[in-house]
N, C-alpha and C. Protein backbone atom coordinates (compact mmCIF):
# COMPACT_ATOMS: atom_id res chain seq x y z
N UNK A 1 -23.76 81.96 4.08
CA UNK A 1 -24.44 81.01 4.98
C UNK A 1 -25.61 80.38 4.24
N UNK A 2 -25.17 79.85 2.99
CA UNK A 2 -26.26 79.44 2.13
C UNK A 2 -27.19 78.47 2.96
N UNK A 3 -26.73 77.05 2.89
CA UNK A 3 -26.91 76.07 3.79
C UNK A 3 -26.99 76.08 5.17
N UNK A 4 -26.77 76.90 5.68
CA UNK A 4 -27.20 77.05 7.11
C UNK A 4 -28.22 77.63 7.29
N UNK A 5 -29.40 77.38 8.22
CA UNK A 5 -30.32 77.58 9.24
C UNK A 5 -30.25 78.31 10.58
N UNK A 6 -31.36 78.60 11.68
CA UNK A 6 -31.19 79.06 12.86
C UNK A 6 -30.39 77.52 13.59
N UNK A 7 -29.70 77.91 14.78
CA UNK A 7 -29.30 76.76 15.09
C UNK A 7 -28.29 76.11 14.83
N UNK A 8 -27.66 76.71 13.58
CA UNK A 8 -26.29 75.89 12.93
C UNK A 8 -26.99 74.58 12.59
N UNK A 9 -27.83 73.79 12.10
CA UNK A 9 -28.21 72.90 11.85
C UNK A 9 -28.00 73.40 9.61
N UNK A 10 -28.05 71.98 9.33
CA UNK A 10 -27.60 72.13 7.51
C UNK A 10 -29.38 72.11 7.14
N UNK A 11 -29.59 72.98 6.22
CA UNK A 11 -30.74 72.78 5.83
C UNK A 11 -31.37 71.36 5.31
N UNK A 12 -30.66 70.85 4.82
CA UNK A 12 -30.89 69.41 4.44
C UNK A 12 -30.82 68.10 5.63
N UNK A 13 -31.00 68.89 6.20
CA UNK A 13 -30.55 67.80 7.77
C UNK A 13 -32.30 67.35 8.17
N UNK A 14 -32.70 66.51 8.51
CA UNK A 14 -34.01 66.65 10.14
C UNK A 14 -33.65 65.72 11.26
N UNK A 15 -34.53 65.35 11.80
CA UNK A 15 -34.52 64.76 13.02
C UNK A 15 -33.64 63.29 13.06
N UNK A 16 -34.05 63.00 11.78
CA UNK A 16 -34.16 61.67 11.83
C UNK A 16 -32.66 61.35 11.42
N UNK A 17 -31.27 62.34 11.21
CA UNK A 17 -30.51 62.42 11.09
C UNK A 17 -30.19 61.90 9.23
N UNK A 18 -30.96 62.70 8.78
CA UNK A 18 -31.41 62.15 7.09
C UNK A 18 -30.27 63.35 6.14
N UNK A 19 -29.54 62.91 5.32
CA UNK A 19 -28.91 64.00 4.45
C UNK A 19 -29.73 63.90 3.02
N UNK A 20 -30.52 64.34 2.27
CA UNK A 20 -31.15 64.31 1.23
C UNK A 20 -31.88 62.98 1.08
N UNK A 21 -32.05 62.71 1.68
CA UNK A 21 -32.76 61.01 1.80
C UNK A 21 -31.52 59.88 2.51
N UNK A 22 -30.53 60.17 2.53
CA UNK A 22 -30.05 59.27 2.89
C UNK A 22 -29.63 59.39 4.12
N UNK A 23 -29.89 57.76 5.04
CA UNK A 23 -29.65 57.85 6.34
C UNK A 23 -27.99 57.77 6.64
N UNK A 24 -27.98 58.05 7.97
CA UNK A 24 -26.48 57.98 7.78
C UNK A 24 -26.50 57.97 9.59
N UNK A 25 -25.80 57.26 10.15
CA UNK A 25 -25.87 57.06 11.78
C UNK A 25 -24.87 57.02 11.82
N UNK A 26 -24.04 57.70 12.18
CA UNK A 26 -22.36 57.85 13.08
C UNK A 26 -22.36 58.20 14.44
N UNK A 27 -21.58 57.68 15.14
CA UNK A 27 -21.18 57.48 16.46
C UNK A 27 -19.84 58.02 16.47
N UNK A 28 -19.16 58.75 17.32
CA UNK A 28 -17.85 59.24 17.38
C UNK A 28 -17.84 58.83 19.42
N UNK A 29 -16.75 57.57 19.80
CA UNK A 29 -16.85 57.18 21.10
C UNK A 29 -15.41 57.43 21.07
N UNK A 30 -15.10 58.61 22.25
CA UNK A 30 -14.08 59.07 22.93
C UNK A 30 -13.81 58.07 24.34
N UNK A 31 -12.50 57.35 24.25
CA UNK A 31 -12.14 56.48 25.41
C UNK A 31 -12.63 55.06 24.87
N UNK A 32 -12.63 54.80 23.31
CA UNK A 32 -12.68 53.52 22.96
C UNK A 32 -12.08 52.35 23.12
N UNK A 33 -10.94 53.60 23.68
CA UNK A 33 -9.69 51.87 24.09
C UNK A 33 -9.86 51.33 25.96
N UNK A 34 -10.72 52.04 25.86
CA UNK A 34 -11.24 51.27 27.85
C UNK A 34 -12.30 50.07 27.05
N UNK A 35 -11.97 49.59 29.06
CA UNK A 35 -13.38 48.57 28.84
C UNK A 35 -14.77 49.11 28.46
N UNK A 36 -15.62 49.96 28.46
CA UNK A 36 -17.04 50.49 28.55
C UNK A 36 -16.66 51.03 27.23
N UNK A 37 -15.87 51.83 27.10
CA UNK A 37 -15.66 52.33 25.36
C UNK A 37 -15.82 51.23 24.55
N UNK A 38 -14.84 50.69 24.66
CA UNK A 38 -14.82 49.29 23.64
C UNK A 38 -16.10 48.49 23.31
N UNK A 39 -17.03 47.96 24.49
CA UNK A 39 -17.93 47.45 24.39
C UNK A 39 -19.52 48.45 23.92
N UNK A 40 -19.19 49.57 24.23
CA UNK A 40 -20.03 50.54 23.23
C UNK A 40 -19.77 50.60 21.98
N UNK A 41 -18.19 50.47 21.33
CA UNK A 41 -18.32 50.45 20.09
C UNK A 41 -19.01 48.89 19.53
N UNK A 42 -18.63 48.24 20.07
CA UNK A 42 -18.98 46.92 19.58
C UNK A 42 -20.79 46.93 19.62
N UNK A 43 -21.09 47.42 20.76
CA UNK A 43 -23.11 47.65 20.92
C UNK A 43 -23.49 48.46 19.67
N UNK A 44 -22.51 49.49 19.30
CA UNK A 44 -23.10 50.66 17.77
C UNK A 44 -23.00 50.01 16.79
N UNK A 45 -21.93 49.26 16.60
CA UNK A 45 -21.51 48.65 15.02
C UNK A 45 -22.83 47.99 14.94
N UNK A 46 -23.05 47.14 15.97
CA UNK A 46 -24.33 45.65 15.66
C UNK A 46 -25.53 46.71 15.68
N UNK A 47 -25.79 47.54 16.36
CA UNK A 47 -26.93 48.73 15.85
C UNK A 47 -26.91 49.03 14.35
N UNK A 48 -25.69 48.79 14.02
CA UNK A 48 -25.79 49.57 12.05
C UNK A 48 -25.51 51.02 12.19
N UNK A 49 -24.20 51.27 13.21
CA UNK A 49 -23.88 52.54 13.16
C UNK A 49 -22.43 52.22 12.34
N UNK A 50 -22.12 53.86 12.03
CA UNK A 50 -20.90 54.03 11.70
C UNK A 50 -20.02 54.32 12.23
N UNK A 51 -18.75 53.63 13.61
CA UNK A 51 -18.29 54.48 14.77
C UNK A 51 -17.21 54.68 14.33
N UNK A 52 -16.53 55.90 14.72
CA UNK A 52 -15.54 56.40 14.72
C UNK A 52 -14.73 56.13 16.32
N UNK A 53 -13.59 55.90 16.61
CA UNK A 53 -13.53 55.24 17.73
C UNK A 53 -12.33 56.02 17.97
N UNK A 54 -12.43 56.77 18.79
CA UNK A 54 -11.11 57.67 19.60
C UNK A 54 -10.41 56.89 20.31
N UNK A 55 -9.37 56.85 20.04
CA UNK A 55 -8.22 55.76 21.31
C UNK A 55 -7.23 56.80 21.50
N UNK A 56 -6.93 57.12 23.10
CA UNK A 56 -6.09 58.18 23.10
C UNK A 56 -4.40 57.80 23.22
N UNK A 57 -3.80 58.57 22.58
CA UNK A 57 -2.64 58.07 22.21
C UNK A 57 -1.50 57.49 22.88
N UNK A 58 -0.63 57.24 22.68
CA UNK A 58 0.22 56.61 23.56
C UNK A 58 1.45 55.78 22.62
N UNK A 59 2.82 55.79 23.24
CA UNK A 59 4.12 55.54 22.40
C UNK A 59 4.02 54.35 21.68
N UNK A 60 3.62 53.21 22.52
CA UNK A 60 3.64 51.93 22.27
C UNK A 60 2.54 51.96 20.87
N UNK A 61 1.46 52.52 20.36
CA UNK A 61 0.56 52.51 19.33
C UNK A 61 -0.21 51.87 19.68
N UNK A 62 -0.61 51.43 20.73
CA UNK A 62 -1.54 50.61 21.35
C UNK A 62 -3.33 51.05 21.27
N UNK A 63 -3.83 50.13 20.84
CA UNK A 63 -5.52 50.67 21.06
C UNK A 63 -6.04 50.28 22.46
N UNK A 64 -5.84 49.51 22.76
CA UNK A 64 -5.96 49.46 24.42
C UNK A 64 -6.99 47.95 24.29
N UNK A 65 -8.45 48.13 24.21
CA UNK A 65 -9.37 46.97 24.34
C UNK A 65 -10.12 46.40 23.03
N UNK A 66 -9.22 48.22 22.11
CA UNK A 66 -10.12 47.96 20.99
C UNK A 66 -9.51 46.62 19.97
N UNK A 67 -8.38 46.26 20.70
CA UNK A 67 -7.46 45.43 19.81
C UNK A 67 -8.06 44.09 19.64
N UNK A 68 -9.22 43.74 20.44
CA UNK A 68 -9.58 42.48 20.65
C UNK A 68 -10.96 42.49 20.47
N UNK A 69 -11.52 43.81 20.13
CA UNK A 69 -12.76 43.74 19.82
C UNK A 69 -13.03 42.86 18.28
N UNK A 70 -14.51 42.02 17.78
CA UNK A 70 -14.40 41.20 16.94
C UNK A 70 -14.76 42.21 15.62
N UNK A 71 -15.08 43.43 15.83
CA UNK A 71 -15.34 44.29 14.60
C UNK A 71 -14.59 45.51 14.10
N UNK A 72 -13.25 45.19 14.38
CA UNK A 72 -12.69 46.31 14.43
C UNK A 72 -12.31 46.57 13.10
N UNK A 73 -12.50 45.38 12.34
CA UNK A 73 -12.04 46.10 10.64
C UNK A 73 -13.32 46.78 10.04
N UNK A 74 -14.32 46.85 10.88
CA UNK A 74 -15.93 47.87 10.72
C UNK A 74 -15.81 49.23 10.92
N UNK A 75 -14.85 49.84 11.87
CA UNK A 75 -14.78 50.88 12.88
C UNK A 75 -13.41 51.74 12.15
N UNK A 76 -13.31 53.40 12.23
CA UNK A 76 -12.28 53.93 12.42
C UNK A 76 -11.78 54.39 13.33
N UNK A 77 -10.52 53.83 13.87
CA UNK A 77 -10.05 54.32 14.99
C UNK A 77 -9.10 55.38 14.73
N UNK A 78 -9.19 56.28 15.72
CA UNK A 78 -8.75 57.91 15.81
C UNK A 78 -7.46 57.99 16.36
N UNK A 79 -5.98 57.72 16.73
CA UNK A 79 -5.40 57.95 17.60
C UNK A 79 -4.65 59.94 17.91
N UNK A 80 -5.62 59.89 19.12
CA UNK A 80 -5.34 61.04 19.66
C UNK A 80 -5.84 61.74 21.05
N UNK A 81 -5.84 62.91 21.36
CA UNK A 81 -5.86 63.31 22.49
C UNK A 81 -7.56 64.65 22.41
N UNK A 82 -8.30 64.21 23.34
CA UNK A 82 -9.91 64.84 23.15
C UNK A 82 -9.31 66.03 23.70
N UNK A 83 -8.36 66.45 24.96
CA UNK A 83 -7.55 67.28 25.09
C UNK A 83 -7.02 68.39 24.01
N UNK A 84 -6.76 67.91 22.81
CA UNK A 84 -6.15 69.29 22.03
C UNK A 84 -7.01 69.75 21.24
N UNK A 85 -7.04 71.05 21.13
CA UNK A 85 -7.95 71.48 19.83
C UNK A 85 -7.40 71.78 18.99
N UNK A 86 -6.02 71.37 18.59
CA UNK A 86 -5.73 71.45 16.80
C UNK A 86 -6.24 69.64 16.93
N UNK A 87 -5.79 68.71 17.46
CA UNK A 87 -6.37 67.78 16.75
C UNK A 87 -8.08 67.65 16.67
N UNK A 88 -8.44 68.27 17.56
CA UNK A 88 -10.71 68.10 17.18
C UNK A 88 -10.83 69.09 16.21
N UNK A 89 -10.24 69.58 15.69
CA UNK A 89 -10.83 70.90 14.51
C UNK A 89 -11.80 70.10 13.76
C-alpha cells in the first residue's frame, strides 16, 4: 500500500484534483444518452472537462441524444449497463 493514504485517497492526489502538478478534470456521466445527460456532457466539455459518457446499451448501437450533441468527437462514450459489475470494475 505504498501509494495509498487513510481514506483510499493516492498520496499524490489533493483537493484540487492535482496528480503531481498536473490538473486533470474528468467527469464520468451515467445516462448520457437522455436529454439532461447529454446536455451535461455538452455543459463539462465547454467547462474543460474530460467526460467520459455512459450510454446504456442497446441492439440497435444507438447513443440516444448523444448522437447530435456538437462535441462528441471531444467525449468517450461507454456503451454499457451501470447495472453490472463485471462491466464497472
Amino acid at each position: 500500500m505504498d501509494g495509498i493514504q487513510k481514506h483510499g485517497k493516492c498520496k499524490n492526489h489533493n483537493a484540487n484534483n492535482n496528480y503531481d502538478g498536473v490538473s486533470m478534470k474528468i467527469a464520468l456521466v451515467t445516462g448520457a444518452d437522455g436529454f439532461i445527460g447529454s446536455h451535461l456532457v455538452e455543459m463539462l466539455v465547454d467547462k474543460g472537462y474530460k467526460v467520459k459518457a455512459l450510454s446504456h446499451y442497446n441492439s440497435f448501437n444507438n447513443w440516444g441524444w448523444i448522437e447530435d450533441i456538437k462535441c462528441k468527437e471531444k467525449i468517450e462514450i461507454l456503451t454499457g449497463d451501470i447495472r453490472d459489475p463485471h462491466y464497472c470494475k
